[in-house]
C-alpha atoms as a PDB file:
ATOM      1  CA  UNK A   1      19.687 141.035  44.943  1.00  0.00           C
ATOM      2  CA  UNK A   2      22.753 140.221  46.320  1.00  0.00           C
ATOM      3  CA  UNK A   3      22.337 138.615  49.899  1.00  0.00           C
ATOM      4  CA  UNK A   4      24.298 138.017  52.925  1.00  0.00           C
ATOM      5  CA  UNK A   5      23.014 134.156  54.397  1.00  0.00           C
ATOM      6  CA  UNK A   6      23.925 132.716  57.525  1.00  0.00           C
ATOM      7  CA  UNK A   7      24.154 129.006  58.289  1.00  0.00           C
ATOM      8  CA  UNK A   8      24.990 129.181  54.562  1.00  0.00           C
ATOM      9  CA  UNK A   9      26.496 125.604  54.659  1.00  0.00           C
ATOM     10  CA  UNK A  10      23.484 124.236  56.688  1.00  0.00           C
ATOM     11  CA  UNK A  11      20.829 122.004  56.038  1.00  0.00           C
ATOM     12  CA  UNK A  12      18.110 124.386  54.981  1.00  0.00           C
ATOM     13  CA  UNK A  13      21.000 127.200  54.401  1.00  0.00           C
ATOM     14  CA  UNK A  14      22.699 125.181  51.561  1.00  0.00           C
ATOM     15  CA  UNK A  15      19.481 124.711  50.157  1.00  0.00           C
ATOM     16  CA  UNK A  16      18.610 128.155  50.345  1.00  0.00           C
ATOM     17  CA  UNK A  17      22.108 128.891  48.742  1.00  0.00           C
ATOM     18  CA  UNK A  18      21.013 127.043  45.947  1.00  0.00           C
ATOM     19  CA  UNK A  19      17.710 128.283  45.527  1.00  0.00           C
ATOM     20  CA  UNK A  20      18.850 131.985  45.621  1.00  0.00           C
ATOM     21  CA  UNK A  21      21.890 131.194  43.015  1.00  0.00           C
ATOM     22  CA  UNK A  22      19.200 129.687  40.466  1.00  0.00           C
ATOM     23  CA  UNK A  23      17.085 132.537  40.776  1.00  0.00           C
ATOM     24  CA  UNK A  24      19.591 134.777  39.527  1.00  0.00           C
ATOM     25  CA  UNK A  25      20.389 136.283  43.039  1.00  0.00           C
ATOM     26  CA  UNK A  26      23.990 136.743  44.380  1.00  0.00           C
ATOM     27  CA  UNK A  27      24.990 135.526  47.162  1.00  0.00           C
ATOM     28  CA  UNK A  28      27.564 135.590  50.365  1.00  0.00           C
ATOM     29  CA  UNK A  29      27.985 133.152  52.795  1.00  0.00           C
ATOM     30  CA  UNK A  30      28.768 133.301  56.108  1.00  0.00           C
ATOM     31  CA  UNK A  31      31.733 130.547  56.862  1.00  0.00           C
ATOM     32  CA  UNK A  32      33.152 129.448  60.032  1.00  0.00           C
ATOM     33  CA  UNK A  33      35.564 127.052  58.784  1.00  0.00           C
ATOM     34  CA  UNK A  34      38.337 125.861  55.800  1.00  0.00           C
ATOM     35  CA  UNK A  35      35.823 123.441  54.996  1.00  0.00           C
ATOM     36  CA  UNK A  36      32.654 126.081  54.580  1.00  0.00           C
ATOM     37  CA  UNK A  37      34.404 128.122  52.871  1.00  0.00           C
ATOM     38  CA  UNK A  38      35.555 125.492  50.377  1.00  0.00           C
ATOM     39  CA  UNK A  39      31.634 124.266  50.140  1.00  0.00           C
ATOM     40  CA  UNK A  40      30.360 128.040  49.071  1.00  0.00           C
ATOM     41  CA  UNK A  41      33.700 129.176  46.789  1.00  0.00           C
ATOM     42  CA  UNK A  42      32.702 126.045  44.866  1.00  0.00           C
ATOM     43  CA  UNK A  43      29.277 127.033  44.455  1.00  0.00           C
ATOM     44  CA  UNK A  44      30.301 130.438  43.049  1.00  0.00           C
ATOM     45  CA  UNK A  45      29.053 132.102  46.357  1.00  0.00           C
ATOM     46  CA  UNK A  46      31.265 135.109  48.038  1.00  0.00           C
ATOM     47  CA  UNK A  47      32.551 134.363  51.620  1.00  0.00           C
ATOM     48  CA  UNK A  48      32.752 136.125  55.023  1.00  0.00           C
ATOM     49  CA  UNK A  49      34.873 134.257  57.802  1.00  0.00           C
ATOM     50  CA  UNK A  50      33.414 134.366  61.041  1.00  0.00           C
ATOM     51  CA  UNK A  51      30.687 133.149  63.190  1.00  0.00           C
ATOM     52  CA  UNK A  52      28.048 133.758  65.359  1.00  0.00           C
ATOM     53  CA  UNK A  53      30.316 134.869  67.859  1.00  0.00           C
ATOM     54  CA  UNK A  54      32.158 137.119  65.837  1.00  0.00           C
ATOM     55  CA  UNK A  55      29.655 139.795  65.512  1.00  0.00           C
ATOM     56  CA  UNK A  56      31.824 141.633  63.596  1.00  0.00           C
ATOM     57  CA  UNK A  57      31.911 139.271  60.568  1.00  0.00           C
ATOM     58  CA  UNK A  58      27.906 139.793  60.980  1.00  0.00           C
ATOM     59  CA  UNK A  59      28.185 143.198  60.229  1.00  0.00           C
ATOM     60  CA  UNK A  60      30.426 143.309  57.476  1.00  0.00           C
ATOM     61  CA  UNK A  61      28.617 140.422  56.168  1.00  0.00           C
ATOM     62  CA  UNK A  62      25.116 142.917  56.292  1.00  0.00           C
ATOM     63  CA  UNK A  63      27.015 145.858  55.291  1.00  0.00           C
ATOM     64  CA  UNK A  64      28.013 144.586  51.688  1.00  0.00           C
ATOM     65  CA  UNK A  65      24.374 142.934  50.880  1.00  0.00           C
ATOM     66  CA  UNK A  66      20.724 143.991  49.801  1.00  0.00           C
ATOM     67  CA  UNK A  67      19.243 141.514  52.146  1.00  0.00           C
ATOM     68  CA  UNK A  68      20.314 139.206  54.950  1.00  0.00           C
ATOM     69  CA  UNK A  69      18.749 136.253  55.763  1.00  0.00           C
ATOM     70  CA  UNK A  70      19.538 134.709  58.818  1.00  0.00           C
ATOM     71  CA  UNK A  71      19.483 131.083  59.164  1.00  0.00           C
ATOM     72  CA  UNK A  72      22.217 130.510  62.049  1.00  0.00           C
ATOM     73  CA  UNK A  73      21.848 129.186  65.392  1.00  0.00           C
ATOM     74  CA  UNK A  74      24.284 127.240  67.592  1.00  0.00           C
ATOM     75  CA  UNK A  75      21.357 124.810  68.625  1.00  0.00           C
ATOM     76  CA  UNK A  76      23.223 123.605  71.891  1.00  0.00           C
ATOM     77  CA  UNK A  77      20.726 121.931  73.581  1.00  0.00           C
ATOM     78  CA  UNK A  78      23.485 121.175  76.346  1.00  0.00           C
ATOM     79  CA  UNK A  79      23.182 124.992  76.864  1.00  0.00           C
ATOM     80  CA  UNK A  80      20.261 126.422  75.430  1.00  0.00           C
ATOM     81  CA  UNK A  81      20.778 129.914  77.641  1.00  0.00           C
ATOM     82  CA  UNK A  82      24.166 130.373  75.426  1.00  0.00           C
ATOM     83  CA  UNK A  83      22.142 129.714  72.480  1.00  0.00           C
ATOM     84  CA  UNK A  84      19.571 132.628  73.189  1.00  0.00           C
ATOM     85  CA  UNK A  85      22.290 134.765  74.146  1.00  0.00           C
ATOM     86  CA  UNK A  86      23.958 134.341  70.434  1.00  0.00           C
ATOM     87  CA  UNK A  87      21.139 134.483  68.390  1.00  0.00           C
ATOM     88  CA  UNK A  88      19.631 137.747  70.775  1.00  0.00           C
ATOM     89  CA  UNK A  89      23.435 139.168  69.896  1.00  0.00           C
ATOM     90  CA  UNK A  90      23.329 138.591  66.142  1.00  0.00           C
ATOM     91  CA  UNK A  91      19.673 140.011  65.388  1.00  0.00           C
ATOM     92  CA  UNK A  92      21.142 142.927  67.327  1.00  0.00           C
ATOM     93  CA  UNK A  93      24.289 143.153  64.906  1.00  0.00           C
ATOM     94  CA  UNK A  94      22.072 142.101  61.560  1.00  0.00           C
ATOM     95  CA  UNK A  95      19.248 144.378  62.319  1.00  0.00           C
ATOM     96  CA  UNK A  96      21.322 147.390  63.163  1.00  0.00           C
ATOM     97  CA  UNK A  97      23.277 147.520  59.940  1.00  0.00           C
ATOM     98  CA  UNK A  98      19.811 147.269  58.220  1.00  0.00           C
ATOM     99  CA  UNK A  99      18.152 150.073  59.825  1.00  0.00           C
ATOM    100  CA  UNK A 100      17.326 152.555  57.996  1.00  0.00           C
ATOM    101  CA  UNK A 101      17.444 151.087  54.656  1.00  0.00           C
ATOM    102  CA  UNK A 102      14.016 149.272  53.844  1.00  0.00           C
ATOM    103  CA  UNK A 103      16.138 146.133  53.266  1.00  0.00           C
ATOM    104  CA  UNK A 104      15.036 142.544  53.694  1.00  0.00           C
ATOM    105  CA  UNK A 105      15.624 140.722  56.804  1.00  0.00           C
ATOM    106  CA  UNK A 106      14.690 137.222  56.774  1.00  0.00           C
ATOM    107  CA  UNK A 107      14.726 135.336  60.486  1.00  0.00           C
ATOM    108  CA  UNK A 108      14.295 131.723  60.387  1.00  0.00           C
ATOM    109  CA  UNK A 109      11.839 131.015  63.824  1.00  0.00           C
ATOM    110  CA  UNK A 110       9.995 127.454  65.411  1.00  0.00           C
ATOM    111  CA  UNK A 111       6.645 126.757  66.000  1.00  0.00           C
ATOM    112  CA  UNK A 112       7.480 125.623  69.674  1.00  0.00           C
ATOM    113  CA  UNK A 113       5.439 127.405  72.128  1.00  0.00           C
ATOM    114  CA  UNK A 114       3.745 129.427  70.077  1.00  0.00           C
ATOM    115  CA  UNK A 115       0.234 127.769  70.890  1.00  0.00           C
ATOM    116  CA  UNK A 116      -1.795 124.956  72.512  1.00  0.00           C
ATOM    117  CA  UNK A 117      -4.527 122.762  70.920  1.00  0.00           C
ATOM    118  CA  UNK A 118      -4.396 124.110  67.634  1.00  0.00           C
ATOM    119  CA  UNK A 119      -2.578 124.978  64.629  1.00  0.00           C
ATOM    120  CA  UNK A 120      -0.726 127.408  64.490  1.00  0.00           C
ATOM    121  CA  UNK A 121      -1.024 130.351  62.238  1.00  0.00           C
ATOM    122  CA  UNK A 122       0.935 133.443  60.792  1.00  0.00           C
ATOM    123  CA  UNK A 123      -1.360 136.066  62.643  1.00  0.00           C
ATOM    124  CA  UNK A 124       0.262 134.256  65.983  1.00  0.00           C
ATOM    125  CA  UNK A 125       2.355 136.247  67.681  1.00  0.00           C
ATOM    126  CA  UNK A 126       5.435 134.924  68.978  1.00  0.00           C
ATOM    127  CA  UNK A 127       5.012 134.626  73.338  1.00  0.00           C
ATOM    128  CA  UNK A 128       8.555 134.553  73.913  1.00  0.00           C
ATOM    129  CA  UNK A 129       9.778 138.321  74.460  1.00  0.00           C
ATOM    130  CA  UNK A 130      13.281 139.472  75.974  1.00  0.00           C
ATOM    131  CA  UNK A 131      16.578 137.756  76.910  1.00  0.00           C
ATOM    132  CA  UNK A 132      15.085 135.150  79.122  1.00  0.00           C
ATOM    133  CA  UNK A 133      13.177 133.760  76.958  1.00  0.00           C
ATOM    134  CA  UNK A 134      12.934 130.846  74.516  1.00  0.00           C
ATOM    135  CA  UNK A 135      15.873 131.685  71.335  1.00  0.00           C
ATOM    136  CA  UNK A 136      15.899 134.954  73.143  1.00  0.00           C
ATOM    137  CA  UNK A 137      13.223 136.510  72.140  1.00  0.00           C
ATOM    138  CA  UNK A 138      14.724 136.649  68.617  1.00  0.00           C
ATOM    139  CA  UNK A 139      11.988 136.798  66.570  1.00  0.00           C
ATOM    140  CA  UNK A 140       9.939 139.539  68.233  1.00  0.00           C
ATOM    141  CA  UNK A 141      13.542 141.086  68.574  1.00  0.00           C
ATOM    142  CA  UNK A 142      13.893 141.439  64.678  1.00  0.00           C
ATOM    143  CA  UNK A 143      10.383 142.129  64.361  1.00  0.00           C
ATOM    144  CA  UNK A 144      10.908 145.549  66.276  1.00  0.00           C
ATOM    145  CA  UNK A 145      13.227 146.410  63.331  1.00  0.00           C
ATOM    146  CA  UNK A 146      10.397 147.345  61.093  1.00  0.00           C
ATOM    147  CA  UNK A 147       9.724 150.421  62.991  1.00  0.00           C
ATOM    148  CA  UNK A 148      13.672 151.352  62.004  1.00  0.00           C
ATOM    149  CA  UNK A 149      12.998 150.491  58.211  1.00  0.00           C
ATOM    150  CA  UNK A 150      14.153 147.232  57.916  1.00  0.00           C
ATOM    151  CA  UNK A 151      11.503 144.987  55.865  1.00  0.00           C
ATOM    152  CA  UNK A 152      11.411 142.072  58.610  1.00  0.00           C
ATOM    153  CA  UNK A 153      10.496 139.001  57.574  1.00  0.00           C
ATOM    154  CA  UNK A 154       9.829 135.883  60.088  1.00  0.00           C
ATOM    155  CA  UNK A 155      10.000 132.202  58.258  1.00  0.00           C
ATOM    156  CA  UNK A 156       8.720 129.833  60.813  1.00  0.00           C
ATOM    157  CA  UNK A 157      10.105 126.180  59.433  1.00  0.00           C
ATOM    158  CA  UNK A 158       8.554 122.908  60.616  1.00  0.00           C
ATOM    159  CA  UNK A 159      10.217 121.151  62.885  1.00  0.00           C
ATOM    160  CA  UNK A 160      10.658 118.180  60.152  1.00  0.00           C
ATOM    161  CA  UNK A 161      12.128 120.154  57.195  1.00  0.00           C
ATOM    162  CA  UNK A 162      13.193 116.909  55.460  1.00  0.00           C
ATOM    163  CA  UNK A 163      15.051 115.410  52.673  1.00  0.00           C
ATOM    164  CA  UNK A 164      17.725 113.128  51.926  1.00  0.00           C
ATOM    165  CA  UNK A 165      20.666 113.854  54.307  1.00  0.00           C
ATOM    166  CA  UNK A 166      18.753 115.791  56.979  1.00  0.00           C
ATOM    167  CA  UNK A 167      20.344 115.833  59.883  1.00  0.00           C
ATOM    168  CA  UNK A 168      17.777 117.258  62.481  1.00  0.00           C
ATOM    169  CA  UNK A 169      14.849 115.631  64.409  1.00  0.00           C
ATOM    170  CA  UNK A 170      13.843 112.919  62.253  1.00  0.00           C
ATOM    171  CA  UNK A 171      17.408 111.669  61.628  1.00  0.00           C
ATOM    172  CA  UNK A 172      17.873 111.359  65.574  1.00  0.00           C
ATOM    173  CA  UNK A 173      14.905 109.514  65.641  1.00  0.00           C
ATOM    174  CA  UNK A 174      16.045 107.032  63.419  1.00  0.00           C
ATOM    175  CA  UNK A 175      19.345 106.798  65.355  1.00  0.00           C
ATOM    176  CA  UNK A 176      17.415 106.335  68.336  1.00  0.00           C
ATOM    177  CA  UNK A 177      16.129 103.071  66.159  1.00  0.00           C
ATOM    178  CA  UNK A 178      19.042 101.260  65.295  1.00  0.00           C
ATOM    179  CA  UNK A 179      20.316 102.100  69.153  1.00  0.00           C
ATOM    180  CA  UNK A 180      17.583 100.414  70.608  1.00  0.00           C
ATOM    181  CA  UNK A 181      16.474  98.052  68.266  1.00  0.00           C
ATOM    182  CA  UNK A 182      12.387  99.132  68.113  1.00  0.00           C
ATOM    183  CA  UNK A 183      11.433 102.178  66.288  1.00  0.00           C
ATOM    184  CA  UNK A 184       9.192 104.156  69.199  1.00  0.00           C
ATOM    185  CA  UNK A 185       6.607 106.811  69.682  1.00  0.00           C
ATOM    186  CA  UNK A 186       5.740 108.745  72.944  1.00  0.00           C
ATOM    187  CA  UNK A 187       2.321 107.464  74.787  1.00  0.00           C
ATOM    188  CA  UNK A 188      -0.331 107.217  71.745  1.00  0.00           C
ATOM    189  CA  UNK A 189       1.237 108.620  68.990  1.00  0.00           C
ATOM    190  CA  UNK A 190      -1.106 111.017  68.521  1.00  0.00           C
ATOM    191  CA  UNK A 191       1.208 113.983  69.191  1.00  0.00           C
ATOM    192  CA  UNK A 192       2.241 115.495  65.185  1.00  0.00           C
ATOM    193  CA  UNK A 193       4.187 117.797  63.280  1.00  0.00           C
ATOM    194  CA  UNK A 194       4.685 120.024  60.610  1.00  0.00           C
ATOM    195  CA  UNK A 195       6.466 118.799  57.732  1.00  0.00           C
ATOM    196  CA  UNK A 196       8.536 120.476  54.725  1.00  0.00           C
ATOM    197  CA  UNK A 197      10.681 119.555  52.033  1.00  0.00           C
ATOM    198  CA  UNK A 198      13.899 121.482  52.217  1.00  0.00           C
ATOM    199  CA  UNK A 199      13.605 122.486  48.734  1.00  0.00           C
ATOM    200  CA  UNK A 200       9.924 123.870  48.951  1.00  0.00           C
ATOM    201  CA  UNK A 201      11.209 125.813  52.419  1.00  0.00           C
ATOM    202  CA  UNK A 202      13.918 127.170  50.381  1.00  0.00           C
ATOM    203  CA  UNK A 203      11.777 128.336  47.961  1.00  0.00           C
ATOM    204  CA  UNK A 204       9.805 129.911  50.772  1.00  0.00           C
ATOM    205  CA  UNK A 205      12.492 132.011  52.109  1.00  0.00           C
ATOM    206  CA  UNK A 206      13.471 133.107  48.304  1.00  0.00           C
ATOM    207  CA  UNK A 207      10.236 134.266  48.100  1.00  0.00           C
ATOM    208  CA  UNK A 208       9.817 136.237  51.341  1.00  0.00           C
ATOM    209  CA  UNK A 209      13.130 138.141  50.506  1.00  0.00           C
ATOM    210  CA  UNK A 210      12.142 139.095  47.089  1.00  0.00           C
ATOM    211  CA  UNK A 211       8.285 139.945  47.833  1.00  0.00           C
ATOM    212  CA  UNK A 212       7.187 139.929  51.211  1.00  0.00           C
ATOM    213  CA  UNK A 213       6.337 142.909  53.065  1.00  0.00           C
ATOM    214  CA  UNK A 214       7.684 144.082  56.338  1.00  0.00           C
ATOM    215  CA  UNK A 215       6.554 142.567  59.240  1.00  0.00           C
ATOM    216  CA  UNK A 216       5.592 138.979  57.586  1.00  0.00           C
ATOM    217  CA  UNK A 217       5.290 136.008  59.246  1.00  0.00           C
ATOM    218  CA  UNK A 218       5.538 133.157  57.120  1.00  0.00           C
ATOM    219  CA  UNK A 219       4.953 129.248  57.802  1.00  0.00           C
ATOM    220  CA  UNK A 220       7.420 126.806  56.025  1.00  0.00           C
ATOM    221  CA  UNK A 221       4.150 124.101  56.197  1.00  0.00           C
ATOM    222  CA  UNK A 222       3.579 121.955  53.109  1.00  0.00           C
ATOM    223  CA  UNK A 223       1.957 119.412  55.323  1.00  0.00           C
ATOM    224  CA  UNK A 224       0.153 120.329  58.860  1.00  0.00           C
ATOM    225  CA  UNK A 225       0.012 117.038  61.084  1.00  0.00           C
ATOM    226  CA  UNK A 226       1.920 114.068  60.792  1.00  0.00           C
ATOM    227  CA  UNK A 227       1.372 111.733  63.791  1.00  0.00           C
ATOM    228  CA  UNK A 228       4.019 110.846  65.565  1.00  0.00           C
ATOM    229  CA  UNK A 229       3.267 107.401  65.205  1.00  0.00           C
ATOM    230  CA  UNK A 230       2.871 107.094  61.699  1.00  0.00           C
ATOM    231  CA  UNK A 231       6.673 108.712  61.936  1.00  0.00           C
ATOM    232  CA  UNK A 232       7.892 106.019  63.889  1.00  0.00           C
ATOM    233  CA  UNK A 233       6.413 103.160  61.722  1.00  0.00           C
ATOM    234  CA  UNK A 234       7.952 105.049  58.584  1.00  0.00           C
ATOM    235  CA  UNK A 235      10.937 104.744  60.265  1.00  0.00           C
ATOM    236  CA  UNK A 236      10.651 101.006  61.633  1.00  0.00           C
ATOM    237  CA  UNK A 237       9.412  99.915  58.022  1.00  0.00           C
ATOM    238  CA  UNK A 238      12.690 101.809  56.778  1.00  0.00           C
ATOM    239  CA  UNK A 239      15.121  99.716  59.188  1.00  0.00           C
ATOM    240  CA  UNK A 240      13.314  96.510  59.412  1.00  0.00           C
ATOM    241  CA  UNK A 241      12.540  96.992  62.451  1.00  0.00           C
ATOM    242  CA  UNK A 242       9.279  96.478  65.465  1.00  0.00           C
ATOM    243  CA  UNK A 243       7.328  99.927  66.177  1.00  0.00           C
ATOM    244  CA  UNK A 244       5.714 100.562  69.926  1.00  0.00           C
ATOM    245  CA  UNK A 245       5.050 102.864  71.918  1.00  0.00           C
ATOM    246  CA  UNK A 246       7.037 104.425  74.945  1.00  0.00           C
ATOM    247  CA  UNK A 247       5.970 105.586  78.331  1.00  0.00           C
ATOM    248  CA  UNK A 248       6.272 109.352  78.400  1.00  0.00           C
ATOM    249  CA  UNK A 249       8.215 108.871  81.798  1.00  0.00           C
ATOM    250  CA  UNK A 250      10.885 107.435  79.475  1.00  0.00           C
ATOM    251  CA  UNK A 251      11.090 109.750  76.406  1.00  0.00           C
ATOM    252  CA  UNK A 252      14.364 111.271  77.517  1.00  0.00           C
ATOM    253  CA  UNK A 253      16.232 108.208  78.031  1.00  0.00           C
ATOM    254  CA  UNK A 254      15.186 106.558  74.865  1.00  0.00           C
ATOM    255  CA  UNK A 255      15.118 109.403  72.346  1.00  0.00           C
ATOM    256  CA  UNK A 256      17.613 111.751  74.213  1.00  0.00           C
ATOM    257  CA  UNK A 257      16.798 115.136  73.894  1.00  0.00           C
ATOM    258  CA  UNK A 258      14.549 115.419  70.764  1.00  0.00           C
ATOM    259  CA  UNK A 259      12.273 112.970  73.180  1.00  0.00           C
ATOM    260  CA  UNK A 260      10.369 116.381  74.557  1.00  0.00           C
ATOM    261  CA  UNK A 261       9.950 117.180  71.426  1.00  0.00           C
ATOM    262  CA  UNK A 262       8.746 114.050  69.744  1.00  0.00           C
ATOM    263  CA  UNK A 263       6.231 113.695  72.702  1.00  0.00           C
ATOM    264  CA  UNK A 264       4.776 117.319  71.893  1.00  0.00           C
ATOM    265  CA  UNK A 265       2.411 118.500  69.079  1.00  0.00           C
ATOM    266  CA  UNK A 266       4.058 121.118  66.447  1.00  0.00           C
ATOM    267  CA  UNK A 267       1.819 121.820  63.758  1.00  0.00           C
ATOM    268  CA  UNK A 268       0.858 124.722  61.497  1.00  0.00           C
ATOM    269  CA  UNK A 269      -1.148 126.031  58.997  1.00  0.00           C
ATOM    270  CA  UNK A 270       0.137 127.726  56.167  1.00  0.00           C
ATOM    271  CA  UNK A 271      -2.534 128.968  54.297  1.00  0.00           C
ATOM    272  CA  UNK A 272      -1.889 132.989  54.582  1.00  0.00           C
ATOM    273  CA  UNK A 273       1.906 132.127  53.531  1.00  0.00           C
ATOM    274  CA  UNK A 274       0.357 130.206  50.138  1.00  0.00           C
ATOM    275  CA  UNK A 275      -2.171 133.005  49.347  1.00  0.00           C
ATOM    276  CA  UNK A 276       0.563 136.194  49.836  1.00  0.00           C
ATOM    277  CA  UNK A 277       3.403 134.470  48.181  1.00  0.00           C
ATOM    278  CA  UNK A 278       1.341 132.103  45.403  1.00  0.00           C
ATOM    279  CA  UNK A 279       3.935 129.107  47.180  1.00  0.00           C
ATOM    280  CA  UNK A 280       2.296 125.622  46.476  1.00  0.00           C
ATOM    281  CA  UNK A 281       4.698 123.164  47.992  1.00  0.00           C
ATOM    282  CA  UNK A 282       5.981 120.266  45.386  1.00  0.00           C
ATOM    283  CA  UNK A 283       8.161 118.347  47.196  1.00  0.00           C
ATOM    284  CA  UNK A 284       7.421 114.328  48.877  1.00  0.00           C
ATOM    285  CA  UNK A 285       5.559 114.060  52.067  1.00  0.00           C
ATOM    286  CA  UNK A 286       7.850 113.441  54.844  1.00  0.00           C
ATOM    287  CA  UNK A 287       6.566 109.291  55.030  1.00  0.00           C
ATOM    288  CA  UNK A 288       7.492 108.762  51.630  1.00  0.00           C
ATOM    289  CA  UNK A 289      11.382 110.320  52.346  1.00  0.00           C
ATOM    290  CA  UNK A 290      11.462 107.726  55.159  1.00  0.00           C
ATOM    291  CA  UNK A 291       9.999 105.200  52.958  1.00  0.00           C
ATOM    292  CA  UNK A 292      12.892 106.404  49.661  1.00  0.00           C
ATOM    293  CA  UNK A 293      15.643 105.510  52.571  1.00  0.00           C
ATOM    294  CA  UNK A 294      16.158 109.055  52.660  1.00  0.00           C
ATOM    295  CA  UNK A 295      16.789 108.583  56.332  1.00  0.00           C
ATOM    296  CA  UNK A 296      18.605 105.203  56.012  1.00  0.00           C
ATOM    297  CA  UNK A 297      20.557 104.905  52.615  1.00  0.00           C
END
């Protein structure tokens, strides 16, 4: 296949790159900068200037693939309404260049707010529904798209999807570390996450574009709960440094704003993703990355 990625240059979108270039796929990148561009031309990958924002470059990006897989999100916590907003806009642009044309759409999603108490699994459906609400609604949004013959496909990823040179929670965490000098959890510690290897998520999404059928849910999950405090003793063992626990009054001021998060339980099961797919995750545990320095080197 030849497909169209956004957040091609990302953290899990340069891994997908990858991925998607071994497998014999072709591939086009969406780039937003000199620097972007430079990053796919050298990995033989086709490029399409533009950006979220251009919803135009979306489109033509779409137009010339047989699958899109959509990875992009501005992430501004600062301004998480202008977030939705962009990522409501571009399923809009993606999905209506697909319809019509039993292509694969792949939408990367969160566990956040799906459910309470429990894990998480693929038969949940998504709570968040229109512009209002949380990444606008996007994944219900693209989901809709089936019923216009578009073979929708929603990859959930772990909020750790980790690896040497991740730049997401775990590697503000560690910041949040060094700043302060003690490597802290929220209350107990007995809030946990999900946790993925890039590589094995990349895999994931390679999969769901090539087989998956429309209207998939799929969890990026090679492991289902990792406390919160054995995350922040990884992490102090990694820097040398104490490990204790912070009052949930003062998550936000230590951690900043991944504090909410670290303070909440985000786990998953992916069981129904392993069976449809025959995806056995390979990759280290997310402790033994922090242990390799993978956060620290």
């Amino acid at each position: 296949m030849r497909a169209f990625v956004t957040g091609a240059t990302g953290w899990i979108g340069s891994a997908v790159v990858d991925e998607l270039v071994s497998a014999g796929h072709q591939v086009i990148g969406l780039a937003r900068s000199d620097r972007a561009e430079r990053a796919l031309a050298a990995k033989g990958v086709g490029v399409v200037r533009g950006d979220l924002d251009d919803l135009g470059s979306l489109r033509r990006g779409a137009d010339q693939a047989d699958a899109v897989i959509h990875l992009a999100n501005k992430h501004d916590w600062g301004n998480p309404a202008e977030s939705d907003r962009s990522e409501r806009a571009a399923i809009r642009a993606l999905g209506g260049v697909l319809s019509g044309t039993g292509r694969p759409f792949v939408v990367a999603a969160p566990f956040s707010g799906l459910v309470e108490g429990r894990p998480a699994t693929e038969d949940d459906v998504s709570p968040a529904v229109g512009p209002d609400s949380n990444r606008g609604g996007s994944e219900n949004l693209a989901l809709d798209y089936v019923a216009r013959d578009v073979r929708t496909v929603i990859t959930r990823f772990a909020p750790s999807v980790h690896g040497h040179g991740d730049w997401g929670f775990v590697n503000f965490l560690t910041q949040a570390a060094r700043d302060k000098g003690v490597s802290g959890y929220v209350g107990d510690g007995s809030a946990a996450w999900s946790a993925v290897h890039r590589d094995d998520a990349a895999q994931l999404v390679r999969l769901g574009m090539e087989k998956a059928p429309a209207g998939t849910r799929l969890h990026a999950v090679a492991e289902e709960a990792v406390t919160t405090k054995a995350i922040a003793e990884a992490i102090g063992r990694s820097l040398g440094l104490p490990v204790a626990s912070v009052a949930p009054r003062d998550a936000g001021p230590h951690f900043g704003f991944v504090g909410s998060f670290f303070a909440s339980t985000m786990t998953a099961s992916s069981d129904a993703s392993r069976r449809l797919l025959s995806w056995e995750p390979t990759g280290p545990s997310l402790l033994a990355d922090i242990d390799a320095g993978a956060y620290t080197a």
